[in-house]
C-alpha atoms as a PDB file:
ATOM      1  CA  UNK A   1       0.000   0.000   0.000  1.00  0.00           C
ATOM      2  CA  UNK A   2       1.338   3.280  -0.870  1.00  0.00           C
ATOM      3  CA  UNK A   3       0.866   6.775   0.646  1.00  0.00           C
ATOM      4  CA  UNK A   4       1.166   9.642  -0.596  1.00  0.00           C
ATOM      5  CA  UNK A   5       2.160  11.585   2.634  1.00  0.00           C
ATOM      6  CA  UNK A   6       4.448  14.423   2.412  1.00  0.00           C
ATOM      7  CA  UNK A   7       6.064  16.562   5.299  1.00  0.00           C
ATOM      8  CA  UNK A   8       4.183  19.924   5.882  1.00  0.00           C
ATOM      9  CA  UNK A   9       1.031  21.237   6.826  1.00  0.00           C
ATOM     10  CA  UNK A  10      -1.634  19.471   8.085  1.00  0.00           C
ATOM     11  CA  UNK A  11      -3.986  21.710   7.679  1.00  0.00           C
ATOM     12  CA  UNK A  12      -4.661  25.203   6.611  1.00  0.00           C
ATOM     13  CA  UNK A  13      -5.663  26.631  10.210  1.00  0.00           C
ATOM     14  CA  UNK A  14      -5.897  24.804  13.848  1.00  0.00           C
ATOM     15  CA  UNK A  15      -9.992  24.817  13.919  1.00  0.00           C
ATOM     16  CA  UNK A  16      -9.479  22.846  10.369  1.00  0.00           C
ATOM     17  CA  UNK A  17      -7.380  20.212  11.749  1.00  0.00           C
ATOM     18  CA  UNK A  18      -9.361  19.931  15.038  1.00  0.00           C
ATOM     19  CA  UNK A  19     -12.254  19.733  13.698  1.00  0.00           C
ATOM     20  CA  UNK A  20     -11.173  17.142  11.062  1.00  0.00           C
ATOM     21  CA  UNK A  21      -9.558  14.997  14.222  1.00  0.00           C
ATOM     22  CA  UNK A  22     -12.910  15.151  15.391  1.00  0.00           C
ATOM     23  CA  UNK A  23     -15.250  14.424  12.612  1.00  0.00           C
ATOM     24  CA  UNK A  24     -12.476  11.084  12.526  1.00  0.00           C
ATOM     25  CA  UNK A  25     -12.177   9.934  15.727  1.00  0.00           C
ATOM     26  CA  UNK A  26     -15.417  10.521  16.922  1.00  0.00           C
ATOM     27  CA  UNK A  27     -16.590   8.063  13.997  1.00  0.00           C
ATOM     28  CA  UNK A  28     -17.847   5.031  14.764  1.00  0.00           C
ATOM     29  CA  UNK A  29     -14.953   3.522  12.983  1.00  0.00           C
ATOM     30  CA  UNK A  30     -12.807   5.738  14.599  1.00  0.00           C
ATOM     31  CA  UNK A  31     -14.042   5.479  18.292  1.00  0.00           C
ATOM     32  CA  UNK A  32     -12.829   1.609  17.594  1.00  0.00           C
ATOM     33  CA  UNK A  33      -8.945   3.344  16.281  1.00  0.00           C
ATOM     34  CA  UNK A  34      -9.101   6.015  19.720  1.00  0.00           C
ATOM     35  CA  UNK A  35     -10.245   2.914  21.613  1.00  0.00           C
ATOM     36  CA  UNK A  36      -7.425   0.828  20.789  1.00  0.00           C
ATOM     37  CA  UNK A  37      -4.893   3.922  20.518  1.00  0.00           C
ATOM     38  CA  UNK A  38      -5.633   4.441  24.343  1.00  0.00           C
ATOM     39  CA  UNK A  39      -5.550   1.028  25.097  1.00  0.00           C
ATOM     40  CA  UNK A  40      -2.375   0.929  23.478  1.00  0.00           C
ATOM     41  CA  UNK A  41      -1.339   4.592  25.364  1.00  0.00           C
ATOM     42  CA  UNK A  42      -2.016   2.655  28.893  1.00  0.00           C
ATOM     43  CA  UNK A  43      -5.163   4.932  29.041  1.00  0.00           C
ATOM     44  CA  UNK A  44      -7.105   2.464  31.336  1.00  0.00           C
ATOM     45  CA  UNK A  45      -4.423   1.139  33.111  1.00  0.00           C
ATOM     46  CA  UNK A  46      -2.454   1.895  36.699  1.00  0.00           C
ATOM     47  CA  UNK A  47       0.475   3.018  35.463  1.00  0.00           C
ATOM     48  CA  UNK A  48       3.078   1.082  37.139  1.00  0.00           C
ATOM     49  CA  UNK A  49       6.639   1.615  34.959  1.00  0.00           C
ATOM     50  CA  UNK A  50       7.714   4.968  33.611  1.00  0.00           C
ATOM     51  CA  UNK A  51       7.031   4.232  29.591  1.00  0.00           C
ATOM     52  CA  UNK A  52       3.324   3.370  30.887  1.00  0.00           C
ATOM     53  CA  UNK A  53       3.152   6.575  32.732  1.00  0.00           C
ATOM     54  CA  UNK A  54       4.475   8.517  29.889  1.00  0.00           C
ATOM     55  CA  UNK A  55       2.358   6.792  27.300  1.00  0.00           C
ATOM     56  CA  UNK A  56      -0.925   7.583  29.845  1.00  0.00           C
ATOM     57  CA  UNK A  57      -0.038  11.171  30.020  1.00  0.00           C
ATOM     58  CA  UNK A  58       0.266  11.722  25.618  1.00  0.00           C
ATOM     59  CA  UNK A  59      -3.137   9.875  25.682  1.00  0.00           C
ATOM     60  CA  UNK A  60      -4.285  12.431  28.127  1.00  0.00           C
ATOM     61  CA  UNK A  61      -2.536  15.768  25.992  1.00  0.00           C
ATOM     62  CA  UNK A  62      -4.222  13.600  22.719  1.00  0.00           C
ATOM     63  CA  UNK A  63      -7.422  13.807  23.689  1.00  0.00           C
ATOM     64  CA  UNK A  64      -7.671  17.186  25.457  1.00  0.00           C
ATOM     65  CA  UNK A  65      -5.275  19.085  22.670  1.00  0.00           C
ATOM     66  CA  UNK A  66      -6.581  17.796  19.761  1.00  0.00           C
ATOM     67  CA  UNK A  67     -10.015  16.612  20.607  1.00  0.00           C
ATOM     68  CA  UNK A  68     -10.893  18.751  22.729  1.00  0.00           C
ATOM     69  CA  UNK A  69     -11.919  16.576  25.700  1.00  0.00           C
ATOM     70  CA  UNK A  70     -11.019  18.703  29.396  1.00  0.00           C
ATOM     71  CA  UNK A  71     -13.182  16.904  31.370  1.00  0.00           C
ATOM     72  CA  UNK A  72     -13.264  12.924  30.622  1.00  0.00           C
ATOM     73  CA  UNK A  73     -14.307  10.508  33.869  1.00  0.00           C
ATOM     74  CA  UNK A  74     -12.485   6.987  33.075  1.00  0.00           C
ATOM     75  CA  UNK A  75     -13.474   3.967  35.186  1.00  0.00           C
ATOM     76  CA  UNK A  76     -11.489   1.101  34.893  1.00  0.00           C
ATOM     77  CA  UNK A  77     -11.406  -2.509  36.366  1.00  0.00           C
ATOM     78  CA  UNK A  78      -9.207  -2.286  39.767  1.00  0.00           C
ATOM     79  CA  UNK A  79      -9.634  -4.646  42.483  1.00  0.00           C
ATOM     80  CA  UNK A  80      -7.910  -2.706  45.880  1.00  0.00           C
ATOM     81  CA  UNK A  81      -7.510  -6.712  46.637  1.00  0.00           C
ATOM     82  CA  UNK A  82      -4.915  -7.000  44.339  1.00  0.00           C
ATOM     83  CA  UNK A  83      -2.688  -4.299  45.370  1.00  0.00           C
ATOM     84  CA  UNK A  84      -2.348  -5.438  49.012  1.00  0.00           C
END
């Protein structure tokens, strides 16, 4: 598969380029991508080594920066059990 990608803009102004991240990842085709970019970025994890931690926090600048998400509530499976 080729692509035709070339280094320079992305778009011609920041609202262009959000709003195009948007219109994409909040897809239903791309809400399956974001969901298995953040799984990927440690998103739903505890974070227990620093390249998980790191990875957590760029999912966290991804989706406030360029989607626009400030206020996102995450649950994910912990058992306190475990951890003791």
């Amino acid at each position: 598969m080729k692509f035709p990608w070339k280094r320079g803009e992305i778009a011609k102004n920041e609202d262009e380029m959000y709003q195009a991240l948007r219109r994409v990842f909040l897809s239903p085709d791309g809400l399956t991508v974001l969901r298995l970019l953040l799984n990927d970025w440690s998103f739903f994890e505890i974070c227990d080594t620093e390249q998980k931690k790191a990875l957590n926090e760029y999912a966290k600048k991804f989706l406030h920066d360029y989607l626009g998400m400030s206020r996102i509530t995450v649950y994910t499976e912990f058992n306190i059990e475990d951890k003791e």
